[in-house]
N, C-alpha and C. Protein backbone atom coordinates (compact mmCIF):
# COMPACT_ATOMS: atom_id res chain seq x y z
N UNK A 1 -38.14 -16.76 -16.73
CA UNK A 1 -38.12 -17.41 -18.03
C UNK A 1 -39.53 -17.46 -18.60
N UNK A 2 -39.48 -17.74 -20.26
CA UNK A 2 -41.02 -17.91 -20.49
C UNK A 2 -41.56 -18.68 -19.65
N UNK A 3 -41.16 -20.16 -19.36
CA UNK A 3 -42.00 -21.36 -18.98
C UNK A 3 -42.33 -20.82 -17.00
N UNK A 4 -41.86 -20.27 -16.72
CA UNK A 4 -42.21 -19.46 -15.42
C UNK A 4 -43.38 -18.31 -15.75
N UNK A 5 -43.33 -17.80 -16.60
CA UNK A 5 -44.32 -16.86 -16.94
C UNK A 5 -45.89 -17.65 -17.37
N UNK A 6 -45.23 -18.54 -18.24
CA UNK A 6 -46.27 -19.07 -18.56
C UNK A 6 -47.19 -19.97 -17.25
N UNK A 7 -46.30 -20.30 -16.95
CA UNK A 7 -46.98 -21.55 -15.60
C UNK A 7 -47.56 -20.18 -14.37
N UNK A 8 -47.55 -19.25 -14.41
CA UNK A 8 -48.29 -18.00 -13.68
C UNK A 8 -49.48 -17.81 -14.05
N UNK A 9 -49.68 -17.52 -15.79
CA UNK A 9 -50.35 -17.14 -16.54
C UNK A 9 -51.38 -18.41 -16.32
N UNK A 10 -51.13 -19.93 -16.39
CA UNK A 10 -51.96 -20.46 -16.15
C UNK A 10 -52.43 -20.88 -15.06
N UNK A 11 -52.12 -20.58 -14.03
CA UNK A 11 -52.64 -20.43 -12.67
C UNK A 11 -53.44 -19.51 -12.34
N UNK A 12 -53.13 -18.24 -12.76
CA UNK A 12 -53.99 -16.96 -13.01
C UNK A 12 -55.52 -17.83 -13.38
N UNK A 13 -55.49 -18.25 -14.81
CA UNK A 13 -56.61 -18.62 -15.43
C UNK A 13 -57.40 -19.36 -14.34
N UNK A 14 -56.63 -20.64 -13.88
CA UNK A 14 -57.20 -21.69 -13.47
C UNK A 14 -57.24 -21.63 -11.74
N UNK A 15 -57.12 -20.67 -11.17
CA UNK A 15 -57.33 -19.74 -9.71
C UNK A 15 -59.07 -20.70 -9.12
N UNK A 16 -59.66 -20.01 -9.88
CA UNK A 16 -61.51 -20.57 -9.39
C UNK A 16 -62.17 -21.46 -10.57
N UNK A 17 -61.33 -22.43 -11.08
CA UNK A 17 -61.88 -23.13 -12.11
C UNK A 17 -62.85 -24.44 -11.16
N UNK A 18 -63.97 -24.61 -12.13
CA UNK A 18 -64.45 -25.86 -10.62
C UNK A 18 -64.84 -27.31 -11.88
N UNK A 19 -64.51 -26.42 -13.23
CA UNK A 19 -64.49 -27.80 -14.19
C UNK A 19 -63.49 -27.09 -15.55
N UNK A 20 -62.66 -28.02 -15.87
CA UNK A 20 -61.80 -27.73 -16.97
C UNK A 20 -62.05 -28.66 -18.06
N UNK A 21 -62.21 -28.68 -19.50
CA UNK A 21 -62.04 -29.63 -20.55
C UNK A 21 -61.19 -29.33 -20.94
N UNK A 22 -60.19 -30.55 -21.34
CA UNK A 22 -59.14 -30.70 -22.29
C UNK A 22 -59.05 -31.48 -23.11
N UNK A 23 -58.59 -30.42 -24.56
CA UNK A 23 -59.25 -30.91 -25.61
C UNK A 23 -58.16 -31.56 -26.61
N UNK A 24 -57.78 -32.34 -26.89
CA UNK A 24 -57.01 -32.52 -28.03
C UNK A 24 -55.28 -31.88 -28.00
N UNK A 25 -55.14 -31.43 -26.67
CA UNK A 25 -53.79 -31.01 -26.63
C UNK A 25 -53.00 -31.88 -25.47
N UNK A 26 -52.50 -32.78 -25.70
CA UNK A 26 -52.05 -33.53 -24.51
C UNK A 26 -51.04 -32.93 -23.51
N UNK A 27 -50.17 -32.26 -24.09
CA UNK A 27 -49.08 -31.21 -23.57
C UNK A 27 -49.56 -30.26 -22.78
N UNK A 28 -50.34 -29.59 -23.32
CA UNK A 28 -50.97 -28.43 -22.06
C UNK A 28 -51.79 -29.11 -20.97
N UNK A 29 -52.51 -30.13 -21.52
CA UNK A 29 -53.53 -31.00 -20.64
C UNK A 29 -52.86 -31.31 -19.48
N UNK A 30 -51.69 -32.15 -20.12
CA UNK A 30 -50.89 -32.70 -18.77
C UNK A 30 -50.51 -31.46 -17.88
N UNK A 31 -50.09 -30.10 -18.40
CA UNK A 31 -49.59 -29.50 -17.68
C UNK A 31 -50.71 -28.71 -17.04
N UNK A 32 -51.99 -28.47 -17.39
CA UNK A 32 -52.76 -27.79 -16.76
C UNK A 32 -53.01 -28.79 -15.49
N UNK A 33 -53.29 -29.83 -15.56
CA UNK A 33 -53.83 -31.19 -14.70
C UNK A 33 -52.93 -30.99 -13.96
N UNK A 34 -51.62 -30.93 -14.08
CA UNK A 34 -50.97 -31.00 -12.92
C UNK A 34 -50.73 -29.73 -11.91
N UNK A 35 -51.76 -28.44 -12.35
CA UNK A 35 -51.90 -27.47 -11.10
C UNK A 35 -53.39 -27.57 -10.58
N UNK A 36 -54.09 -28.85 -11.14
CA UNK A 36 -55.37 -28.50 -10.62
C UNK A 36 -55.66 -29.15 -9.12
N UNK A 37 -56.00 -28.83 -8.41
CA UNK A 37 -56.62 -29.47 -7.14
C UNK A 37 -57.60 -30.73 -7.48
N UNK A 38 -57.28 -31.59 -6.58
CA UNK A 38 -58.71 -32.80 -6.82
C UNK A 38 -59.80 -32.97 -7.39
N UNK A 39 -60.26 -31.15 -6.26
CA UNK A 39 -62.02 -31.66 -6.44
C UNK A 39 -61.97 -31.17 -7.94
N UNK A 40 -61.21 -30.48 -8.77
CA UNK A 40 -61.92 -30.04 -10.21
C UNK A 40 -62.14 -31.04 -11.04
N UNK A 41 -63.34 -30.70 -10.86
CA UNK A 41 -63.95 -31.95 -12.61
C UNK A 41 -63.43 -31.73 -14.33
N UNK A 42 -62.94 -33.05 -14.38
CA UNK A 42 -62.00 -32.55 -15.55
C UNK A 42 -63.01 -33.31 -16.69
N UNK A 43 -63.13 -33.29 -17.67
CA UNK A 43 -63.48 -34.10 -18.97
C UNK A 43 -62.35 -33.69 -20.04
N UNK A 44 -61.90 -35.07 -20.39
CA UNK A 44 -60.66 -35.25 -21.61
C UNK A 44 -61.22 -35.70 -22.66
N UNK A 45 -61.22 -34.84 -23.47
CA UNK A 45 -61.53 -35.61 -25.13
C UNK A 45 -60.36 -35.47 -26.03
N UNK A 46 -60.16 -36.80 -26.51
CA UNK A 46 -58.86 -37.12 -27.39
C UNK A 46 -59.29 -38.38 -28.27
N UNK A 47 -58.71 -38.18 -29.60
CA UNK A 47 -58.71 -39.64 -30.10
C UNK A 47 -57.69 -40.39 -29.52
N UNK A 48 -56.79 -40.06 -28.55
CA UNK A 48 -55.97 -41.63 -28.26
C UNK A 48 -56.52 -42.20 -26.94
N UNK A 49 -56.90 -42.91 -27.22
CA UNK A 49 -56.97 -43.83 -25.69
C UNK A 49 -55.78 -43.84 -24.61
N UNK A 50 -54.71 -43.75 -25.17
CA UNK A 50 -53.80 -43.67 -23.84
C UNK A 50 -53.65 -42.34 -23.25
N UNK A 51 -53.76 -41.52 -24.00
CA UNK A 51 -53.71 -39.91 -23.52
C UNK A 51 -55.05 -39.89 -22.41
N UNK A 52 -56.27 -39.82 -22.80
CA UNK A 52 -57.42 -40.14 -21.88
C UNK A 52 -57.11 -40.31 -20.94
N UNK A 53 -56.34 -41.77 -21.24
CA UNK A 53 -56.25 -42.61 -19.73
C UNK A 53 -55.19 -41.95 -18.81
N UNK A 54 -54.37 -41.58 -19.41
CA UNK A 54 -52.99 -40.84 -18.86
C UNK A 54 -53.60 -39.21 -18.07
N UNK A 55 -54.46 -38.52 -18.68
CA UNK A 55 -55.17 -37.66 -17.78
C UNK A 55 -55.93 -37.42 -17.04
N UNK A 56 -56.56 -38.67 -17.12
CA UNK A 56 -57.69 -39.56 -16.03
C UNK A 56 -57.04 -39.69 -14.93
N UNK A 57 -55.86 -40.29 -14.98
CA UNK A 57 -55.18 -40.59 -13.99
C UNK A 57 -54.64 -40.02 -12.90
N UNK A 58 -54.97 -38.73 -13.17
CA UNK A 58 -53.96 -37.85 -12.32
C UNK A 58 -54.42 -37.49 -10.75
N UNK A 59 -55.16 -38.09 -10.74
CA UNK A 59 -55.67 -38.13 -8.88
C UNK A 59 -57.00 -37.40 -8.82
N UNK A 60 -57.50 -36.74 -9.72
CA UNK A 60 -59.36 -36.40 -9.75
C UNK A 60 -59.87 -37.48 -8.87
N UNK A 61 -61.14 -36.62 -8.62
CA UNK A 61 -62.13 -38.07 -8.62
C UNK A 61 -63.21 -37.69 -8.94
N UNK A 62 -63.52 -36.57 -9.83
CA UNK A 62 -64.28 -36.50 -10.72
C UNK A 62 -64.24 -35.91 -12.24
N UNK A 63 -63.54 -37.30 -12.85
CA UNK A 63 -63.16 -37.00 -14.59
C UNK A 63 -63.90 -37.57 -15.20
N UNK A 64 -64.05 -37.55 -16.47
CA UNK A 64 -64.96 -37.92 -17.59
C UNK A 64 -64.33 -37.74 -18.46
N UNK A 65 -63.95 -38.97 -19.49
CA UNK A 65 -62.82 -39.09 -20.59
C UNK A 65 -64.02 -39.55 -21.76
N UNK A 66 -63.48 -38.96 -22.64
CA UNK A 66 -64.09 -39.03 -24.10
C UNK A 66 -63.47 -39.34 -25.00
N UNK A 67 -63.18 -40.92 -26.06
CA UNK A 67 -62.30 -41.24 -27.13
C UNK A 67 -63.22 -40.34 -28.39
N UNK A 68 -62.72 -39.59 -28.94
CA UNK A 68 -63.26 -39.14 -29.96
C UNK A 68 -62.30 -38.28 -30.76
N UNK A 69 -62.44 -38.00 -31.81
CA UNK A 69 -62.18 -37.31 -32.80
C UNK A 69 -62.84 -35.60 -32.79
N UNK A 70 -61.86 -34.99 -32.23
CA UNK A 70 -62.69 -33.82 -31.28
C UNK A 70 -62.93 -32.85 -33.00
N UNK A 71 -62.16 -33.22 -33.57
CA UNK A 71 -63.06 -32.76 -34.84
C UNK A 71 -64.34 -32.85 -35.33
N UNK A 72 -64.67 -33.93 -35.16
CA UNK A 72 -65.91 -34.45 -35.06
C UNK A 72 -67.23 -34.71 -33.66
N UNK A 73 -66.55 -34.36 -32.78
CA UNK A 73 -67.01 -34.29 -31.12
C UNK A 73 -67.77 -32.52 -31.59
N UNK A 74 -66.81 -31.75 -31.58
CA UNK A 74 -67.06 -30.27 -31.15
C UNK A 74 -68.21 -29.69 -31.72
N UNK A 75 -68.74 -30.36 -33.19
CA UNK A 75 -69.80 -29.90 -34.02
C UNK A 75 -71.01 -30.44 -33.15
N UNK A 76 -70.84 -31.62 -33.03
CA UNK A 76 -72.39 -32.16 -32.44
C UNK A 76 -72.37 -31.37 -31.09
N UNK A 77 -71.39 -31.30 -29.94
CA UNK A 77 -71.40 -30.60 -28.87
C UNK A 77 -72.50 -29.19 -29.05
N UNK A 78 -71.82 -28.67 -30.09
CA UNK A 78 -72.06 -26.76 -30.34
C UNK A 78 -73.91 -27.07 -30.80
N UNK A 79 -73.94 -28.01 -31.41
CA UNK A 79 -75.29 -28.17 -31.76
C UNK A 79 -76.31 -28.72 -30.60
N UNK A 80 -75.79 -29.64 -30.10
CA UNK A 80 -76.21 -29.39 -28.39
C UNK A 80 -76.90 -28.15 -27.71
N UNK A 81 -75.45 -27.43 -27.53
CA UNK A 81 -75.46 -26.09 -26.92
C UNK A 81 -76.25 -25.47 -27.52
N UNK A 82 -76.29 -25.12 -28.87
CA UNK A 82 -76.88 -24.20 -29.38
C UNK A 82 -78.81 -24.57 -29.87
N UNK A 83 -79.25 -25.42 -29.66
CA UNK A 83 -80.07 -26.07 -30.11
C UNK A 83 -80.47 -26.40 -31.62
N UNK A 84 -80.98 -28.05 -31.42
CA UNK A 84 -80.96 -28.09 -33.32
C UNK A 84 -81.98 -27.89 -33.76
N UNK A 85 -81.45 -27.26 -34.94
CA UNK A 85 -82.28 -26.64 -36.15
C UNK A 85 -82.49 -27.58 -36.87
């Protein structure tokens, strides 16, 4: 079925991941989180506080949750990364 294909496809991806962010999609989040192993360090950015907390939760023990408006998160991030001008 797709959802068998798909849940391959993201295992494929997430094989040697050793940190994942999830961004603003709670649906995939939950579902990626739930093939990851422990040790991966996750950081969740979402404006809802319960979503955060709900992916925090999932047995990590090294996450980092972010309430934000990833609309407004991703610009300052990239300017970070990229250094400011």
């Amino acid at each position: 079925t797709d959802i068998s294909e798909a849940q391959r496809e993201y295992k494929k991806v997430l094989k040697d991941a050793s940190m994942v962010i999830m961004v603003s999609t709670m649906l995939h989040s939950i579902a990626t989180g739930n093939m990851l192993p422990a040790n991966v360090k996750v950081i969740v950015i979402d404006i809802s506080q319960p979503t955060v907390t709900k992916l925090m939760d999932r047995g990590t023990w090294q996450a980092l949750g972010i309430v934000s408006d990833v609309g407004a998160f991703l610009p300052m991030v990239a300017n970070e990364i990229g250094g400011k001008k």
